[in-house]
Structure formats: C-alpha cells, structure tokens
Protein backbone atom coordinates (compact mmCIF):
# COMPACT_ATOMS: atom_id res chain seq x y z
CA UNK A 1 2.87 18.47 11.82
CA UNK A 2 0.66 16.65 9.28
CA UNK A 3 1.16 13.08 10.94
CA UNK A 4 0.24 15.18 14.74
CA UNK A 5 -3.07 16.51 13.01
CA UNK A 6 -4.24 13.46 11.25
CA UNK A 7 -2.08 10.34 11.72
CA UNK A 8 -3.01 7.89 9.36
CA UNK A 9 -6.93 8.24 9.42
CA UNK A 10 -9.53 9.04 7.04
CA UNK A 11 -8.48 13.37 6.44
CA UNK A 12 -4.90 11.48 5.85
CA UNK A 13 -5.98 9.23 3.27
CA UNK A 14 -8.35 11.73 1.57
CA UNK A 15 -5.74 13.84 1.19
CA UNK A 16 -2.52 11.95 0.37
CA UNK A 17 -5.33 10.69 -2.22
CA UNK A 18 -6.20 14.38 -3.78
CA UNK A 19 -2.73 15.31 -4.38
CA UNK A 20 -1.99 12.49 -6.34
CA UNK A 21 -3.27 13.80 -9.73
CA UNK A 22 -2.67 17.54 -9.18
CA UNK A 23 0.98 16.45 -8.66
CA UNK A 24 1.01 13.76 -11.96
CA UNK A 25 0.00 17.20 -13.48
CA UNK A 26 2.63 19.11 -12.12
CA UNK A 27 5.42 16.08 -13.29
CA UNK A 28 3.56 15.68 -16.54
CA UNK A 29 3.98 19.51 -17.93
CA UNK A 30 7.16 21.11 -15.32
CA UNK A 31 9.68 19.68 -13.34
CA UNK A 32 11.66 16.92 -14.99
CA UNK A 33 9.88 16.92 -18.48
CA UNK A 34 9.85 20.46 -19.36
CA UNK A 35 13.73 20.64 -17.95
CA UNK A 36 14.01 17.99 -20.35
CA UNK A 37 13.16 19.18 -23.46
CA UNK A 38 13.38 23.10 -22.93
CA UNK A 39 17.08 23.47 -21.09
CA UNK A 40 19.06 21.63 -24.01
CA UNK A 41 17.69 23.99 -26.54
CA UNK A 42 17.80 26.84 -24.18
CA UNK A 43 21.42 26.24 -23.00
CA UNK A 44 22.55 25.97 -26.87
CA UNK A 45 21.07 29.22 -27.37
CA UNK A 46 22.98 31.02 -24.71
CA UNK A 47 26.00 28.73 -25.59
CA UNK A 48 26.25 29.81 -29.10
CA UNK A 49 25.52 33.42 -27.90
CA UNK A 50 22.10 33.79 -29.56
CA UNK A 51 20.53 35.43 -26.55
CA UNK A 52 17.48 37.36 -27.74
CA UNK A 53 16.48 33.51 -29.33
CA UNK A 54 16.74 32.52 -26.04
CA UNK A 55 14.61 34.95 -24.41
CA UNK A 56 11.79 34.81 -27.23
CA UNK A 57 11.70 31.28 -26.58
CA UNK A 58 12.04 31.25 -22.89
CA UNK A 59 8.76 33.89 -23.16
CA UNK A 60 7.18 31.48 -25.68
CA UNK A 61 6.81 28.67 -23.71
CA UNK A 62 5.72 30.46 -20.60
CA UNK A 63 3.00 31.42 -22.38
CA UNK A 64 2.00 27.88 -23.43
CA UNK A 65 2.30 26.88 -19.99
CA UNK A 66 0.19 29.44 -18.72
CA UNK A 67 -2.35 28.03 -21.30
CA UNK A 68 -2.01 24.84 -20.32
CA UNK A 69 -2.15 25.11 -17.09
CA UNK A 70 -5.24 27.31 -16.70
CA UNK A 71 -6.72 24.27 -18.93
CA UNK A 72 -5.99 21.65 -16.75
CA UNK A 73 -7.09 23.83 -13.23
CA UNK A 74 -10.37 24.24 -14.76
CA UNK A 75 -10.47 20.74 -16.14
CA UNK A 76 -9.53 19.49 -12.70
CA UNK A 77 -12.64 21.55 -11.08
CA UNK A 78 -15.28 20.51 -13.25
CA UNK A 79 -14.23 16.20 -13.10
CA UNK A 80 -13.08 16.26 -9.76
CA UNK A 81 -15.67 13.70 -8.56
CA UNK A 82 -14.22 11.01 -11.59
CA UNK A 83 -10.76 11.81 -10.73
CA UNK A 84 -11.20 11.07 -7.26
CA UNK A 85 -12.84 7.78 -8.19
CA UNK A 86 -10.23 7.19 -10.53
CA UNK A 87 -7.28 8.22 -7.92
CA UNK A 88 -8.70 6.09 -5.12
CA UNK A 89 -11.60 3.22 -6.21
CA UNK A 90 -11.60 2.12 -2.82
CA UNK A 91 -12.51 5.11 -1.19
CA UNK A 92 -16.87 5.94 -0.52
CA UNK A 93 -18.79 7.99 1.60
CA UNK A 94 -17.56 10.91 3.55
CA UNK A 95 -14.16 9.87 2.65
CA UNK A 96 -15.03 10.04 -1.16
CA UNK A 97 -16.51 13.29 -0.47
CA UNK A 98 -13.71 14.83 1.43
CA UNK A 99 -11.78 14.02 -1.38
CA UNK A 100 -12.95 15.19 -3.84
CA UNK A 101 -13.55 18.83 -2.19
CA UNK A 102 -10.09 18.68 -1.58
CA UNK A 103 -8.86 17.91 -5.58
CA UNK A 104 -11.40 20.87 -6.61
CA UNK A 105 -8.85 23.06 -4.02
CA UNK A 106 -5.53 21.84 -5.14
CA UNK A 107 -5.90 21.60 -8.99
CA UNK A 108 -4.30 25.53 -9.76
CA UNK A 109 -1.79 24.32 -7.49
CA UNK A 110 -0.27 21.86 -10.10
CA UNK A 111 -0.19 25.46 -12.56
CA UNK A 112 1.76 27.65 -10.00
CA UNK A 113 3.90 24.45 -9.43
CA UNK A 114 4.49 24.05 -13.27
CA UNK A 115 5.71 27.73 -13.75
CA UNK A 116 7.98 27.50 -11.25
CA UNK A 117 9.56 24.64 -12.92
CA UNK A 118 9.75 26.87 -16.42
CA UNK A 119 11.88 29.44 -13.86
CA UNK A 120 14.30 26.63 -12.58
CA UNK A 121 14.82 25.55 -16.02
CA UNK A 122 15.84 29.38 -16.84
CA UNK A 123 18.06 29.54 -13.55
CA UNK A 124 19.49 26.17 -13.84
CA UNK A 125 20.60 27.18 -17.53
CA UNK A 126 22.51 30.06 -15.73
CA UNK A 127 23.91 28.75 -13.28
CA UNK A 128 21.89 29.70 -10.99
CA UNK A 129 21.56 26.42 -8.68
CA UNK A 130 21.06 26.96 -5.06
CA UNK A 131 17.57 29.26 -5.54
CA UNK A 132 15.88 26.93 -7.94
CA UNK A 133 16.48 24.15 -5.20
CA UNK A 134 15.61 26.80 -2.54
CA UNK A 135 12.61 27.72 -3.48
CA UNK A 136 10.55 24.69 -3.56
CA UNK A 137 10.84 24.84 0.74
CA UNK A 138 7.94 27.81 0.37
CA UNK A 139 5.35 25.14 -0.51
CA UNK A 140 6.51 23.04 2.30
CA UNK A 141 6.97 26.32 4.73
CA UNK A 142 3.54 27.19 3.30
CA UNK A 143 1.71 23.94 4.64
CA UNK A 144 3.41 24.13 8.09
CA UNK A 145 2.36 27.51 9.09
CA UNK A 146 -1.23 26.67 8.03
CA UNK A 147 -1.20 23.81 10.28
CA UNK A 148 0.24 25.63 13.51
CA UNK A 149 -1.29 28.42 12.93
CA UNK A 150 -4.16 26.92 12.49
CA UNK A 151 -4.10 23.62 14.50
CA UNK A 152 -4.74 24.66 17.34
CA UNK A 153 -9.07 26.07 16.11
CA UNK A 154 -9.55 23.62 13.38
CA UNK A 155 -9.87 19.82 13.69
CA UNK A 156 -10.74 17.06 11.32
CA UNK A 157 -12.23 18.02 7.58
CA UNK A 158 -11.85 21.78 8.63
CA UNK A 159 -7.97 21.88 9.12
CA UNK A 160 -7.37 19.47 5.43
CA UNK A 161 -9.56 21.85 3.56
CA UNK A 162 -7.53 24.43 5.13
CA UNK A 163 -3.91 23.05 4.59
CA UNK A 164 -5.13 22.66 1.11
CA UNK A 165 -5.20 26.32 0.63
CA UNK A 166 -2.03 26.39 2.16
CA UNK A 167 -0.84 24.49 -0.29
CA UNK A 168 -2.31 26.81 -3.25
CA UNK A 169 -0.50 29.32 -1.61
CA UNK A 170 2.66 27.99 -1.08
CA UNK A 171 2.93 27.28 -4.76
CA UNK A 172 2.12 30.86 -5.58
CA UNK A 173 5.00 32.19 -3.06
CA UNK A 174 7.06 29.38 -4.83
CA UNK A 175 7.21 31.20 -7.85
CA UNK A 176 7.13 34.91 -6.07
CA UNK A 177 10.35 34.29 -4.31
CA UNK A 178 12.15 33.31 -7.69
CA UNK A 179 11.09 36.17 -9.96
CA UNK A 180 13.59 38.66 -8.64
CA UNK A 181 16.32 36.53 -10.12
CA UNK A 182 15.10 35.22 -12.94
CA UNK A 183 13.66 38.64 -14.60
CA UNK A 184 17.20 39.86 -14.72
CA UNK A 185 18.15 37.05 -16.77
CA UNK A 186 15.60 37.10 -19.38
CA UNK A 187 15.13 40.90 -19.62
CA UNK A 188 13.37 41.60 -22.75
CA UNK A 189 11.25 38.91 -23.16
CA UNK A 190 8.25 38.55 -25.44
CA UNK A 191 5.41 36.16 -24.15
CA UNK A 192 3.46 34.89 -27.34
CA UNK A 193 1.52 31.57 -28.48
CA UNK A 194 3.77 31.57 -31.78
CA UNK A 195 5.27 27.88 -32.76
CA UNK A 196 7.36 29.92 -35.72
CA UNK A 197 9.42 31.05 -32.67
CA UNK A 198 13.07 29.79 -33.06
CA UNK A 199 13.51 26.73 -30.80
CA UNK A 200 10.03 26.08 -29.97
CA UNK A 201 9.23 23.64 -32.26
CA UNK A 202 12.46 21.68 -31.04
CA UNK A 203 11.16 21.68 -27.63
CA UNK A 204 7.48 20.61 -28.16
CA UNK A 205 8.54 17.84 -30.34
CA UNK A 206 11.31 16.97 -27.59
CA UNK A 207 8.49 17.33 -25.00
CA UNK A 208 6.39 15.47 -26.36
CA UNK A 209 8.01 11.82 -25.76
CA UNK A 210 8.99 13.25 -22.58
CA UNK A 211 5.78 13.90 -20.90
CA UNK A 212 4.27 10.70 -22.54
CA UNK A 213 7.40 8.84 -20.68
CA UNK A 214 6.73 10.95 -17.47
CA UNK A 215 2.91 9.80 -18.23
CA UNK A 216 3.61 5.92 -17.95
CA UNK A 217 5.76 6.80 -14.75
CA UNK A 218 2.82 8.77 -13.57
CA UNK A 219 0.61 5.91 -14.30
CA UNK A 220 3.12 3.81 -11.50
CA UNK A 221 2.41 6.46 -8.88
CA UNK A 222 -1.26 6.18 -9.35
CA UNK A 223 -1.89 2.83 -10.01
CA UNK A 224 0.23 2.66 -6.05
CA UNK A 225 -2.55 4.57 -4.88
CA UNK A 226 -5.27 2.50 -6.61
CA UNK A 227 -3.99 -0.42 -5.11
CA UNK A 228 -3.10 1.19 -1.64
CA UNK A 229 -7.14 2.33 -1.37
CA UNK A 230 -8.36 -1.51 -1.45
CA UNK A 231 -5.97 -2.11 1.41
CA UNK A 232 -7.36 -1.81 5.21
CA UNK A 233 -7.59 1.78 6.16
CA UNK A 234 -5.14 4.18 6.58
CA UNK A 235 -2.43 2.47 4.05
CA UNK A 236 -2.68 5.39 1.33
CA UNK A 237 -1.34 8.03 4.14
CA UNK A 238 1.24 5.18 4.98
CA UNK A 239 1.95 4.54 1.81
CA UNK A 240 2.47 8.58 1.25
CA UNK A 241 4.64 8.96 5.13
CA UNK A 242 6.96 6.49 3.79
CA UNK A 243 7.42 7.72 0.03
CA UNK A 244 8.29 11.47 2.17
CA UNK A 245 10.98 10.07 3.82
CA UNK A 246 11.60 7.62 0.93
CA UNK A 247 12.16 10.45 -1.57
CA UNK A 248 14.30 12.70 0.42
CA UNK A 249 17.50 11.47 -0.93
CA UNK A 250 15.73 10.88 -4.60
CA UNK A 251 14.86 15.03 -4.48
CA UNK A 252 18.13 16.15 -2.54
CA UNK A 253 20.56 13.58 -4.71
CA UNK A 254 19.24 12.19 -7.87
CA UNK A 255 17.23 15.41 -8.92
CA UNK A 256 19.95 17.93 -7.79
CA UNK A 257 22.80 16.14 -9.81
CA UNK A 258 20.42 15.75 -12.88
CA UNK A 259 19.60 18.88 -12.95
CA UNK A 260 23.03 20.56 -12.16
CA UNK A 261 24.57 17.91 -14.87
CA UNK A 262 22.14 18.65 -17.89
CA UNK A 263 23.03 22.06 -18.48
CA UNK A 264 26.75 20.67 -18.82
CA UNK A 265 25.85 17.19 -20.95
CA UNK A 266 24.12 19.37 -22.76
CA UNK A 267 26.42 21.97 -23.60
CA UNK A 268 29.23 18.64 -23.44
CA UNK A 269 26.79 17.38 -26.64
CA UNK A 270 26.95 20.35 -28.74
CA UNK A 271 31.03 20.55 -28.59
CA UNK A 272 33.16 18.53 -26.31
CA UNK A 273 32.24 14.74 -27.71
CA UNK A 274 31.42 11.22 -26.18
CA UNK A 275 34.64 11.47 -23.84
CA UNK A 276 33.06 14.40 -21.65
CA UNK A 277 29.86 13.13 -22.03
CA UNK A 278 31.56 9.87 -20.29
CA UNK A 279 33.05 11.20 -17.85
CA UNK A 280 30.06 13.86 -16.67
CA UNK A 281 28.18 10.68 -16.14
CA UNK A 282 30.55 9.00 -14.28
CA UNK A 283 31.13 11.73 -11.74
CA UNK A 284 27.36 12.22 -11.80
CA UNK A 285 27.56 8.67 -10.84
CA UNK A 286 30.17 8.51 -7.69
CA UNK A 287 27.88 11.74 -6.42
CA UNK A 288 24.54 9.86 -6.45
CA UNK A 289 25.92 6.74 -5.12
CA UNK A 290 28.00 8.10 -2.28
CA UNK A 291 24.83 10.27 -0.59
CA UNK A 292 22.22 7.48 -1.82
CA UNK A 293 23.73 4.50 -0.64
CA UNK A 294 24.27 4.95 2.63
CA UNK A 295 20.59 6.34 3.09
CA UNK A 296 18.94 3.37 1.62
CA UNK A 297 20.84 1.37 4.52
CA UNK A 298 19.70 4.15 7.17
CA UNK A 299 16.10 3.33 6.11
CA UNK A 300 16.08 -0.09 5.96
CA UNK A 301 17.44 -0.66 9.18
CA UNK A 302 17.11 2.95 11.45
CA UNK A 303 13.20 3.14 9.65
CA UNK A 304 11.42 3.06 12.89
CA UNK A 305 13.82 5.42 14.62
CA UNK A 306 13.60 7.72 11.78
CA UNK A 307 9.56 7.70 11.34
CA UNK A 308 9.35 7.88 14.83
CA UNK A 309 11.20 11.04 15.43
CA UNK A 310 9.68 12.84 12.64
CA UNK A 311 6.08 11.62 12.76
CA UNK A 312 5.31 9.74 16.48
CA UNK A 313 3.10 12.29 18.11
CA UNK A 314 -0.32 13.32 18.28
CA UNK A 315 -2.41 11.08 16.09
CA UNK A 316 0.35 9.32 14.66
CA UNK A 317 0.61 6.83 17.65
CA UNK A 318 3.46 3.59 18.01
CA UNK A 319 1.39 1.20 15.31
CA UNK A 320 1.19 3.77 13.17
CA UNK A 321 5.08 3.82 13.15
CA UNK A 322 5.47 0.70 12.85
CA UNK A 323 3.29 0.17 10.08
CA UNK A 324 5.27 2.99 8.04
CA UNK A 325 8.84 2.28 9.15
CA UNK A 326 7.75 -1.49 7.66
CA UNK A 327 7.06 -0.02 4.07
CA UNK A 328 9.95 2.47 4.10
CA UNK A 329 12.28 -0.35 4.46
CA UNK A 330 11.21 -2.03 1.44
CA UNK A 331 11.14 1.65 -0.38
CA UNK A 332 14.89 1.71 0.60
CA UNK A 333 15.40 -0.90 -1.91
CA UNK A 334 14.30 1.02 -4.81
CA UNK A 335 16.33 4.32 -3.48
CA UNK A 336 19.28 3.94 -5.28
CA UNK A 337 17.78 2.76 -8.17
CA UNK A 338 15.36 5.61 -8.44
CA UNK A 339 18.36 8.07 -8.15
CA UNK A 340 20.22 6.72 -10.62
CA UNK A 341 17.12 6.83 -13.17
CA UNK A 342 17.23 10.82 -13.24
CA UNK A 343 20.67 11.08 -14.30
CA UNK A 344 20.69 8.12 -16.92
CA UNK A 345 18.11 9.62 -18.26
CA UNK A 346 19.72 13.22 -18.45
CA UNK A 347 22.14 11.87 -20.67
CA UNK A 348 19.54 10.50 -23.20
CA UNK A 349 18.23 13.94 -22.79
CA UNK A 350 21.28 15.86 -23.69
CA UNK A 351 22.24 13.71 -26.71
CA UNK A 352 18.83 14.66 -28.35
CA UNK A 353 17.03 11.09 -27.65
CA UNK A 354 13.51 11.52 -25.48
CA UNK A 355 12.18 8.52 -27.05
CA UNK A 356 14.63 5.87 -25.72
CA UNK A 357 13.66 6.66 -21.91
CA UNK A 358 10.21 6.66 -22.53
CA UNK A 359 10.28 3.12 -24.24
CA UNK A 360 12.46 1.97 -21.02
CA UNK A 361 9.52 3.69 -18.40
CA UNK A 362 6.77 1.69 -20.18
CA UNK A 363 8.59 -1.62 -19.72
CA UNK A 364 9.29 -1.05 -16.41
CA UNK A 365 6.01 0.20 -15.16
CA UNK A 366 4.14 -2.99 -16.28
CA UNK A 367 7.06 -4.68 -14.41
CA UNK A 368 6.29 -2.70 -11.49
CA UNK A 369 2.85 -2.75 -11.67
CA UNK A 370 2.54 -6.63 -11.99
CA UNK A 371 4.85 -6.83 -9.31
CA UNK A 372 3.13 -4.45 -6.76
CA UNK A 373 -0.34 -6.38 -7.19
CA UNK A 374 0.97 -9.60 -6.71
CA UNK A 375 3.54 -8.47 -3.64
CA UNK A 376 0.64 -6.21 -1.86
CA UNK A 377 -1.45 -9.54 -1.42
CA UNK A 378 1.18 -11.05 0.61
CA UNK A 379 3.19 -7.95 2.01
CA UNK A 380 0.23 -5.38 2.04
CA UNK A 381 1.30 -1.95 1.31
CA UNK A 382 5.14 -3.02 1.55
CA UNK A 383 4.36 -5.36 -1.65
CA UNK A 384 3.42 -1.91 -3.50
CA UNK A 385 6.70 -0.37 -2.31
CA UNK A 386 8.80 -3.63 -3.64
CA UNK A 387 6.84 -3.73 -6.79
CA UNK A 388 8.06 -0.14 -7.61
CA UNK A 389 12.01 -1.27 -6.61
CA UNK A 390 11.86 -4.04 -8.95
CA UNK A 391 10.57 -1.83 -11.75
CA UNK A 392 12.87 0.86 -10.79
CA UNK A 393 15.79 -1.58 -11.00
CA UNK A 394 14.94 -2.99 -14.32
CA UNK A 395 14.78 0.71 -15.59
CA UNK A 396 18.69 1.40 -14.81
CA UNK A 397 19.61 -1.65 -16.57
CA UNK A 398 18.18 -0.77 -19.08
CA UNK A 399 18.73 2.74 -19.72
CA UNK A 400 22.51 2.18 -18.83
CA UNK A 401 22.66 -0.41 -21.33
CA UNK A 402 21.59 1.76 -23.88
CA UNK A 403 24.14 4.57 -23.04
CA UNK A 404 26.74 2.08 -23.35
CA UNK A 405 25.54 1.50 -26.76
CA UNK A 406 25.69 5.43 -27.72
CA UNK A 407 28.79 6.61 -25.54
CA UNK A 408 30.90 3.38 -24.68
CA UNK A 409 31.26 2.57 -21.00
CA UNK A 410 30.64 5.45 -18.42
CA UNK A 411 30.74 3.51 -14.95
CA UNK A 412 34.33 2.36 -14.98
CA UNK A 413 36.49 0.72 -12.41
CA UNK A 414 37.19 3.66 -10.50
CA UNK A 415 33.24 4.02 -9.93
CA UNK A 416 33.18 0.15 -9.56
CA UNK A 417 35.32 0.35 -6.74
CA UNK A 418 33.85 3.61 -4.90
CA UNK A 419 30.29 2.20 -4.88
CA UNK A 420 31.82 -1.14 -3.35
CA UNK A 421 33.82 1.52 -0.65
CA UNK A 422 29.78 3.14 -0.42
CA UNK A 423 28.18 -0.07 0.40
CA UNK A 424 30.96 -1.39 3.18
CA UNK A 425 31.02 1.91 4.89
CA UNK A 426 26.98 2.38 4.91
CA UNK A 427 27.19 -1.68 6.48
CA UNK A 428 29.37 -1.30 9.11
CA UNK A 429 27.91 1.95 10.15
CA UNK A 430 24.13 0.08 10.16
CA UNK A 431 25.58 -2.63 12.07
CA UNK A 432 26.91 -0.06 14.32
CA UNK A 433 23.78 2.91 14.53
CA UNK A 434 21.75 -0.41 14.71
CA UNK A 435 23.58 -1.45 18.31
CA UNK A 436 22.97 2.58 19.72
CA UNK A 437 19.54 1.93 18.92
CA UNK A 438 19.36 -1.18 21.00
CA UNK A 439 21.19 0.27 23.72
CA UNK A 440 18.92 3.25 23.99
CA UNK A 441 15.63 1.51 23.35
CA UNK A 442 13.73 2.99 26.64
CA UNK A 443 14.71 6.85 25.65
CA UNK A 444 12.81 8.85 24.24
CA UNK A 445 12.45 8.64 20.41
CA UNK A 446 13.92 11.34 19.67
CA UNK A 447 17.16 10.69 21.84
CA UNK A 448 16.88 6.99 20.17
CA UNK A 449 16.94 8.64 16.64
CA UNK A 450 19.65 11.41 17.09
CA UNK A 451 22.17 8.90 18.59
CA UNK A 452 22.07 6.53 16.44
CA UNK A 453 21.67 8.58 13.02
CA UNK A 454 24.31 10.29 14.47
CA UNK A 455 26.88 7.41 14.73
CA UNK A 456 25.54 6.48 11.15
CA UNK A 457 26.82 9.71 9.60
CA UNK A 458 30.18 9.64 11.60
CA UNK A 459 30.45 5.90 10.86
CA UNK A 460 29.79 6.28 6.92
CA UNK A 461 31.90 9.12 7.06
CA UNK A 462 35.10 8.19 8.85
CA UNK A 463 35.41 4.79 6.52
CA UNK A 464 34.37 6.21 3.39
CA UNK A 465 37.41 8.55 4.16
CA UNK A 466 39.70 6.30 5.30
CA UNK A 467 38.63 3.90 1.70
CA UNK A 468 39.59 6.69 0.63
CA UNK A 469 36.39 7.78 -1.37
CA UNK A 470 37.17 10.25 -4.07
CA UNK A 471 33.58 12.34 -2.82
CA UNK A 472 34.68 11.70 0.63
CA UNK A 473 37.77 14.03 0.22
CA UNK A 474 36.19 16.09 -2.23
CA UNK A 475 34.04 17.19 0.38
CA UNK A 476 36.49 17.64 2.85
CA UNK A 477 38.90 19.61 0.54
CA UNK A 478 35.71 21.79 -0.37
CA UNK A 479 35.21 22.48 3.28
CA UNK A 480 39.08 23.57 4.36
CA UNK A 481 38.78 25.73 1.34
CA UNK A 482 36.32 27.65 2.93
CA UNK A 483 38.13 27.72 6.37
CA UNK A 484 40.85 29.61 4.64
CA UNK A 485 38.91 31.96 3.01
C-alpha cells in the first residue's frame, strides 16, 4: 500500500527518513536491550520462586520507562528540525520540511513502542510466546487501514502526515491488545521510581552497556540513511523497501529464537551449567540457519519477483523495482549474518556479560561504516547494503569466538553438516525457482512470483528432507502430531 501511494518519491523519502530516529529510540530503551537486561533478572526471580520481587520490579521499571519515554517524545518535538538535519543532511526544501512535520508526529510513537517491549519481556518470561510476536502486526494493521481508508481523499503530503498518525496509533493498540494477558501475570504490582527495589539496580547496570551497544548499532542504521540522502533521489525509500523485505526473516527467525531462547539460557545459567548452555545455542543455531538460509538465496536471486509482487503498482512503477530488487540482493548477504547476531548475543546476555557484545558492535560498525561509504560510490545504495553485510559478518566471528572462549564449542559437526544440507537445498531450489521465473517472464508479476517462490519452498523443502535435516523432520513430526490430535 505504501509503495502504491508514494513509490519512491519525495513523501517516501521524507518519511522512511522521520522514522529513522523515533525507531533508534524505540531499539535504544525496548525491544532487544531492555529484553536484555530485564528478562535474566526477571526470569531468576520467578525461577527461584520470589514472585512478589518480580512483580515490584516488573512495576519498577515500567515506571522508568514511562519517564523516559515521555522525556524523549517531548525532546523529539521541540529538536525535530536538528534531528531531521541530522537523520538526512541531504535532504532541503519542502522535503526538509515534510520531514520534519512528520518526526514532530511520530516521536510518542517510539514510547508506546517501548512499553510494549517491557510487556513482551513479561510474557516472554512466562511463556507466553505467540502474543508478544502477535501483537506487533497492530502497528502494521494500523498503517494499512489509514492508507485504504484513506487513499482514496488524500494525496501527496496529506496522506504521509496522515499514515503518521496511523502509526501513533497503531503503537497505542500495540500495547492495548497485550494488557489482557499480561495484567494477570503481574497482578499486584507496584509502579514506583525506587532504585532500592530488589533487582533494579541489576538491570540498569545490565542496561546500561546494552543500550550503549544497541547505540553504536543504531549509529549503523543512521549513518545508512545519512549516506543514502546524498544519493540521487528516491534511494532512502529504496534503501528502506529493501531493508522490509530484507528484515523479514531477521524479525520472524533471528528475533523469535532469541527471544524464545533467553528465557531458557537464562534460567540454563543460573542451574544447568556450560553443557545446556551449549547445546541451547546449538539448536538455536540449526533453527536460524535452516529458515535464514534459504531466504537469503530467495532474495538474491527471486529479488525482482519478490519486490515486484509486493510493491509494483501504483507509483512504484518497473525502475523502481528494479532499483530495489538490486539492493535487496546485496542485503541478502548480510541476512544470515544478522540472524545469527541476536542469538550470539543472547548467550552473552544470559551468562551476565553486556559488555562483551557491545565492544564487538563498535568494531563492527566502523567496519561497516567504512565499508558502506567507500562501496556506495561505486555500487550506489547497494554499496550501503554490502557495507552493513561485511560489518554484520565480522560481528558473528567475533562474538562466536568469544563464546567459545566462555562455553567451549557450541556449533559442532552435527550443525556443521545441517548448514552445509541448508545451503545445497536453498541452491538447487534457486537454480530451479530461477528457471520458473524465466519460463513465465510475460505473466503477470504476481503469477511470476507465486510460481516460482512456490517451487523454491517445495524445492528447499523436499531436499532438506530427504538430507535428512534434523529441523526438516522436526517440523514434519510437529505437524502429524497435530493431525492425530
């Protein structure tokens, strides 16, 4: 709907642009730092039984995010015109303007975003998986039903302001639609500003390193923007199609399997020892790589298929696809790698150490930095999306070597040997999706796209099975379960 409305023109670019910095907010103080640092105290709370702890902390550092946040929203509305020049430098005029109306609409966003994090860290200690991983489809819902209910009056600067408040309301519902659950759980609480509170001082000072890690990652994302607004026109809402697509698999894979596995590496940490801790990681590991691996291929070689289907209408004409499926490819190289990050870093999380992936993130943003400039004069925007594989890559290496160092060796030949199995099966099924999307080259894009992701999935599927993949026939011993029921 967004790519019918506004392609890749100037309302595109002025807001791909605005969200930038309301979102480093939002991945600054929720999301992955505050799962970091509040869950493994949390979880050894309810682990040791000490549940009215739990809840005064769990009420404690709402409060401090509700502080926080309302900071930063008003913070946001006062300096929107030098965050927008410090978001996009290459951006003057009416798009400049645009943009920064827009940031002074989406700041509180980043707030309602943030407390809905503090709830999936409360449902995620609990168990409580599929909601917290639910819920985050309201914002998107949100933004869709602004823009057809409201595509078909508005036009141009009128429709972005209003998908903005969409947005803003989206993140509200966000949190809405979780609160049934989640009261339940912590019953009893008691909000307060107190750091005496048991636990809280353990998660501010594990916070801490955490958010200035997710900082110096944060720093990547906008410094691709930066860079992206001296390009021609048009590249920051390219940039932003492709990174959509790009982290579908990163949100759905790398983020879900953290998340699920942090609760358990930390509870693994407190009394079950290096050997669980091992081998959580290593199945952690065969789950990322099995779903990751094979998308990476799919984008690099199905890209145009793919952005065509799900963005080729309306404004967004043939170029425009083009021009995106070009830097999606090279964002499929850094796929697997940016996967991979979450959960290596989860298990420097759960042994108490925040301070070892934030040492890792600096190093590799410089890399990725350095490399993106360099890259983007050659490769235009697609340099940008190389420069951030290259960092991303150096950042596994290093974080896994690390591990090693702390737990012994947690990729062993068993998840040698499936991620080999991965990589043929997501080949030959490329080589073969690839020759359906020759064939059907003069069908409609959508026909084009269907087929041939189609025979990707069966492809992947039938040889990672017949490898005999150890996910492969986990899932398909999950699903006859459920035929039987």
């Amino acid at each position: 709907m967004f790519a019918q409305c506004f392609g890749i023109g100037v309302e595109a670019d002025a807001f791909g642009a605005a969200m930038k910095i309301p979102n480093v907010i939002r991945n600054l103080l929720g999301e992955g730092t505050l799962s970091a640092s509040f869950i493994p105290v949390y979880a050894g709370m309810i682990e040791r039984g000490d549940t009215e702890r739990a809840k005064r902390l769990a009420g404690t550092i709402a409060s401090i995010l509700v502080l926080l946040t309302a900071g930063a929203a008003l913070l946001g509305f006062l300096l929107a015109p030098i965050i927008t020049d410090i978001a996009a430098p290459g951006f003057s005029g009416y798009k400049r303007d645009l943009t920064i109306t827009l940031v002074k609409i989406l700041f509180p966003m980043s707030g309602a975003l943030i407390l809905s994090a503090w709830c999936l860290g409360v449902l995620n200690t609990h168990r409580r998986f599929f909601l917290s991983y639910a819920a985050p489809s309201v914002w998107n819902i949100a933004q869709i039903a602004t823009l057809v209910g409201l595509g078909g009056y508005l036009l141009g600067e009128q429709l972005v302001v209003a998908l903005a408040w969409g947005a803003v309301l989206g993140a509200v519902l966000q949190i809405v639609v979780q609160m049934p659950t989640v009261i339940p759980l912590v019953r009893g609480i008691r909000f307060g500003l107190s750091l005496e509170t048991p636990g809280v001082r353990n998660v501010i000072r594990a916070w801490i390193p955490v958010v200035f890690g997710a900082g110096v990652v944060q720093i990547s994302s906008v410094v691709d923007t930066q860079l992206a607004s001296l390009l021609p026109p048009g590249s920051v809402a390219a940039l932003r199609f492709a990174q959509l697509i790009a982290i579908l698999p990163v949100s759905l894979f790398g983020v879900g399997v953290a998340a699920v596995a942090l609760p358990e590496l930390s509870r693994d940490a407190v009394g079950a020892g290096n050997e669980a801790l091992r081998a959580r990681l290593g199945e952690g590991f065969r789950q990322v790589v099995f779903f990751v691996v094979p998308s990476a291929f799919a984008f690099a070689v199905l890209g145009s298929q793919i952005v065509g289907a799900l963005f080729e209408t309306g404004s967004f004409d043939s170029s425009d696809t083009a021009f995106v499926a070009g830097i999606l490819a090279a964002y499929a190289l850094a796929v697997p790698a940016q996967t991979s990050i979450k959960l290596l870093a989860s298990g420097h999380y759960a042994l108490g150490d925040t301070k070892t992936p934030v040492r890792i993130a600096i190093a590799a943003v410089v890399v990725s930095a350095v490399s993106a400039f360099g890259l983007m004069q050659v490769l235009g925007a697609a340099g940008i999306a190389l420069g951030a594989a290259t960092g991303a890559y150096l950042n596994v290496v290093l974080n896994s070597s690390m591990l090693k160092r702390r737990l012994g060796s947690f990729i062993l030949r068993k998840d040698v040997k499936s991620f080999f199995i991965s990589a043929l099966a997501a080949i030959i099924a490329a080589v073969l999706s690839n020759e359906v999307a020759r064939i059907l080259a003069e069908s409609h894009i959508w026909v084009e796209a269907l087929c041939a992701v189609s025979v990707f999935t069966v492809a992947y599927a039938c040889v990672t099975l017949a490898l005999n993949h150890p996910e492969a026939r986990r899932i398909v011993a999950s699903l006859r379960k459920r035929r039987t029921r």
